[in-house]
C-alpha atoms as a PDB file:
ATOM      1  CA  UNK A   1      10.855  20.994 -35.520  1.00  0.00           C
ATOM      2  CA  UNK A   2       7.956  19.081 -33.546  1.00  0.00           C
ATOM      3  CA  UNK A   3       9.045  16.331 -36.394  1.00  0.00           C
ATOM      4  CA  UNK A   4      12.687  15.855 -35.537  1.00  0.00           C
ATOM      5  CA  UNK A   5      12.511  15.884 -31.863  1.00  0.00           C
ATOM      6  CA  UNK A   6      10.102  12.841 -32.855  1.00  0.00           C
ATOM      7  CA  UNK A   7      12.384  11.138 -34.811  1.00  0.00           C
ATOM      8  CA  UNK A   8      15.040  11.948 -32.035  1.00  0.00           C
ATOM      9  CA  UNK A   9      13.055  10.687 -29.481  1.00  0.00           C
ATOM     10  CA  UNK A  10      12.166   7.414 -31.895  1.00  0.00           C
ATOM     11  CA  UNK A  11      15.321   6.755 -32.529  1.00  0.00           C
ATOM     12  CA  UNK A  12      16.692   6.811 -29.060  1.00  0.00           C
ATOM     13  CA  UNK A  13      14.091   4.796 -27.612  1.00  0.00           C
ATOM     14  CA  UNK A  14      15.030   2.323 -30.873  1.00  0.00           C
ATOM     15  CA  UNK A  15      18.205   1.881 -29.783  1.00  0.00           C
ATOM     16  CA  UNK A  16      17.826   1.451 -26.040  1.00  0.00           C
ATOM     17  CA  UNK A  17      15.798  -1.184 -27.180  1.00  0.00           C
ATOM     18  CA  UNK A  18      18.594  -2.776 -28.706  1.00  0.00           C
ATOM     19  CA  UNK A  19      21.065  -3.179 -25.843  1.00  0.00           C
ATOM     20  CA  UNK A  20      17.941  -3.903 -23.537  1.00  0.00           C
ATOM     21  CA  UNK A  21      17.054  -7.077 -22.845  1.00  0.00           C
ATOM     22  CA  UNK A  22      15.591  -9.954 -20.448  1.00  0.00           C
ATOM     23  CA  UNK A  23      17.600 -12.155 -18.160  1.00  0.00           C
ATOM     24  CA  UNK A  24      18.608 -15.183 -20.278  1.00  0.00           C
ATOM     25  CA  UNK A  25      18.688 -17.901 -17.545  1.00  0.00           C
ATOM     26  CA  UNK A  26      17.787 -18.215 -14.040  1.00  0.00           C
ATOM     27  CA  UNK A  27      19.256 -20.528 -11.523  1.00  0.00           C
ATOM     28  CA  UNK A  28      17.764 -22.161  -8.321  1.00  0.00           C
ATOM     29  CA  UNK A  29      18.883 -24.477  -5.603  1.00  0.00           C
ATOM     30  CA  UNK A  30      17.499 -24.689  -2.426  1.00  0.00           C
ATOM     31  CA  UNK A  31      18.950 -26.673   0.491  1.00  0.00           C
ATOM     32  CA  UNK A  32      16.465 -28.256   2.726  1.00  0.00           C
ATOM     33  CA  UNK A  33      18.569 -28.741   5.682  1.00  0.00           C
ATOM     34  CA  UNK A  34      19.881 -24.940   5.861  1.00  0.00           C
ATOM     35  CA  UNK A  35      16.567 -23.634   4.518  1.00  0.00           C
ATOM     36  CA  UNK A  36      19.039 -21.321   2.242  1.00  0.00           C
ATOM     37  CA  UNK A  37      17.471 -20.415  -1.608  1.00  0.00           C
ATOM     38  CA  UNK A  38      20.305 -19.631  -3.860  1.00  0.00           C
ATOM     39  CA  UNK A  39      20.010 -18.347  -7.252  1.00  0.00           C
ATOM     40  CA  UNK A  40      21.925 -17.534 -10.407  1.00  0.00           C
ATOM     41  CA  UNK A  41      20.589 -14.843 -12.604  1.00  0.00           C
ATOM     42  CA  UNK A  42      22.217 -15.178 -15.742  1.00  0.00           C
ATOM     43  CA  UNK A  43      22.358 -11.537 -17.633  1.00  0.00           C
ATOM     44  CA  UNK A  44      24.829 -10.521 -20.231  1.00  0.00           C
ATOM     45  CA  UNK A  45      25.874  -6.777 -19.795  1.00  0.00           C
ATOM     46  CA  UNK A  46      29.001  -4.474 -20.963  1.00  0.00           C
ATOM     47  CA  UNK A  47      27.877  -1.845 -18.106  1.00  0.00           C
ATOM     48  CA  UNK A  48      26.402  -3.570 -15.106  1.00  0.00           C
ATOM     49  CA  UNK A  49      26.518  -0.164 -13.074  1.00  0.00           C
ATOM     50  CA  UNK A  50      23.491   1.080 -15.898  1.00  0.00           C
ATOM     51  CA  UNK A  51      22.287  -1.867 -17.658  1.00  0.00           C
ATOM     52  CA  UNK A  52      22.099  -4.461 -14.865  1.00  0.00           C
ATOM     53  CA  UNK A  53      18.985  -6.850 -12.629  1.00  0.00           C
ATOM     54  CA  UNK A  54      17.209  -4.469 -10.475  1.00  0.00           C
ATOM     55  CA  UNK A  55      14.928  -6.484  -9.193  1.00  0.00           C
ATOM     56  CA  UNK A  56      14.706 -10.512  -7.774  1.00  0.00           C
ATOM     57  CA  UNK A  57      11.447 -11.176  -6.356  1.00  0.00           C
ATOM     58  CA  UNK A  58      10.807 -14.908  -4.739  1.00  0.00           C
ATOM     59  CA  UNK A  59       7.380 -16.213  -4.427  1.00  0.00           C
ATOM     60  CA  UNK A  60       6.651 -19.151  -2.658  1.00  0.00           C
ATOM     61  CA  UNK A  61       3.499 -21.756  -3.569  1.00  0.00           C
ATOM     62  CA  UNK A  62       3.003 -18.351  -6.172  1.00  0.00           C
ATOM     63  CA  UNK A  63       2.897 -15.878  -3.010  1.00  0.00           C
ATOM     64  CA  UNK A  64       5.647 -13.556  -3.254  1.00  0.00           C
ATOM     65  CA  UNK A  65       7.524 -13.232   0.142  1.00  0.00           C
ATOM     66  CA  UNK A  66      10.556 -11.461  -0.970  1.00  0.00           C
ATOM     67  CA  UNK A  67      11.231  -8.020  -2.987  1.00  0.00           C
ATOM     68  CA  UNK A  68      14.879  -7.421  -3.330  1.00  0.00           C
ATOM     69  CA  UNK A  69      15.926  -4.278  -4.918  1.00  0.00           C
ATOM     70  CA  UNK A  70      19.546  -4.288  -6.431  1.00  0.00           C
ATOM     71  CA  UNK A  71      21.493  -1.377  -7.023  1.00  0.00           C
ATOM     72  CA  UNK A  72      24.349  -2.757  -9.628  1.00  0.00           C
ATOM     73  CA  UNK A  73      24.931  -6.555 -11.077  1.00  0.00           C
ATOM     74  CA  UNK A  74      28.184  -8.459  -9.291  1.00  0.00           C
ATOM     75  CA  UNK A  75      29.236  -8.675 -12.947  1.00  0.00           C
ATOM     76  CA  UNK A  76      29.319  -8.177 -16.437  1.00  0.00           C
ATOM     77  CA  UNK A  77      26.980 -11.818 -16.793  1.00  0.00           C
ATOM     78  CA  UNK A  78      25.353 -12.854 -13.694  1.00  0.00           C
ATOM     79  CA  UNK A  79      23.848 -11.497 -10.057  1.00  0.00           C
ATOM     80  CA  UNK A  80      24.190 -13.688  -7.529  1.00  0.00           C
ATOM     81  CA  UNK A  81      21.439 -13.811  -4.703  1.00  0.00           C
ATOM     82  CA  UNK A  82      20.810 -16.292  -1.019  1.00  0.00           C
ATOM     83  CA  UNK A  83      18.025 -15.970   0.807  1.00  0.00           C
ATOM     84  CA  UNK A  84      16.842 -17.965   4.347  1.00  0.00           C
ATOM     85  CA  UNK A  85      13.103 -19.268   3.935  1.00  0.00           C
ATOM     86  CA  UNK A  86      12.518 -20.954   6.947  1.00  0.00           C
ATOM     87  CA  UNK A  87       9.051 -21.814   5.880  1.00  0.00           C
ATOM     88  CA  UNK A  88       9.216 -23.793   2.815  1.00  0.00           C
ATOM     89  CA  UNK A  89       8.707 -27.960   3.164  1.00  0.00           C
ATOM     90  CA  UNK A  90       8.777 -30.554   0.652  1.00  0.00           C
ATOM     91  CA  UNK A  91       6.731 -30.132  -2.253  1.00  0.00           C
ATOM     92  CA  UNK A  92       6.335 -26.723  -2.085  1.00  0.00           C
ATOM     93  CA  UNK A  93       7.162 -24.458  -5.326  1.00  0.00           C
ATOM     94  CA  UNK A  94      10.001 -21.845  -5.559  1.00  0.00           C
ATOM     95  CA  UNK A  95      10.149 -19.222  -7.983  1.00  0.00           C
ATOM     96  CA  UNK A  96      12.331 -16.292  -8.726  1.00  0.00           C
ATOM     97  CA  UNK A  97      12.059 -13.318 -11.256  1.00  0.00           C
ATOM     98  CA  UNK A  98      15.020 -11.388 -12.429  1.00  0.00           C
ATOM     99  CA  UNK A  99      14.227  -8.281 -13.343  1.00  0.00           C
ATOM    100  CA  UNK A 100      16.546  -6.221 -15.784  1.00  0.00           C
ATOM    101  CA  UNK A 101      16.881  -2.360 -15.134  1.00  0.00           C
ATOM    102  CA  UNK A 102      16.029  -1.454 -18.996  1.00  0.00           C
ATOM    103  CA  UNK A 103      13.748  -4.077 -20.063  1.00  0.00           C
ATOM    104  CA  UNK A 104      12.425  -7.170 -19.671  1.00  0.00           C
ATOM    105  CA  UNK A 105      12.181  -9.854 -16.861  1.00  0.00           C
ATOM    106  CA  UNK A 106      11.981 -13.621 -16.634  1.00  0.00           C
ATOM    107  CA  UNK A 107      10.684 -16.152 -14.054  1.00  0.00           C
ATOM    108  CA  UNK A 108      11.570 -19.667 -12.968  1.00  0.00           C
ATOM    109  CA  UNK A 109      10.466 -21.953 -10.923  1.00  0.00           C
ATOM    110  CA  UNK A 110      11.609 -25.354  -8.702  1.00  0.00           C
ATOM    111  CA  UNK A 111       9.587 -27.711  -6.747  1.00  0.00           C
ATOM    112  CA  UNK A 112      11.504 -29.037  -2.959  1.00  0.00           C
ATOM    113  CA  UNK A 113      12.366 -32.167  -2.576  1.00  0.00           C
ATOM    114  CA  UNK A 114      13.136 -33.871   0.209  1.00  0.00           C
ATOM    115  CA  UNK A 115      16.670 -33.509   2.332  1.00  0.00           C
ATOM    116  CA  UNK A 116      19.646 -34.200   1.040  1.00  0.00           C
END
């Protein structure tokens, strides 16, 4: 018995594996005149109320200033997020990390350039 609810439990977590899986692309653009971050988070889905980002955390000069929890993805492939960082000058370094509510995360990362 102790055997097959193994197996069971084996299998399942085999599978979840499966469907789980990373964000595939992030994303960024930040405008120096607004001071507004903007990012893509590119994430492939067929059920973005359960399998969907959870997480975007921002770091700035690899300090992380903001922890946004998400409850559902805008879509079956991407979740949209804007932030105001009133704080970040030219030559600074963005980065945001998508986190997916199964498994997996990925980070990227810009540098600021000057105004537009």
């Amino acid at each position: 018995m102790k055997i097959a609810v193994l197996l069971l439990i084996a299998v399942f977590l085999g599978i979840s594996t499966v469907y789980a899986h990373p964000p595939s692309d992030i994303k960024i653009t930040f405008n120096p005149d607004t001071k507004i971050l903007s990012a893509i988070v590119f994430h492939d889905t067929s059920n973005p109320i359960k399998h969907y980002i959870k997480k975007v955390d921002v770091g700035l000069n690899g300090k992380e200033i903001i922890e946004h929890t998400i409850s559902r993805e805008d879509n079956n492939e991407t979740q949209a997020v804007s932030y105001l960082i009133p704080d970040v000058k030219e030559g600074d370094s963005i980065s945001v990390e998508g986190y997916c509510s199964i498994s997996g995360k990925l980070k990227k990362e810009i540098t600021v350039t000057g105004k537009k």
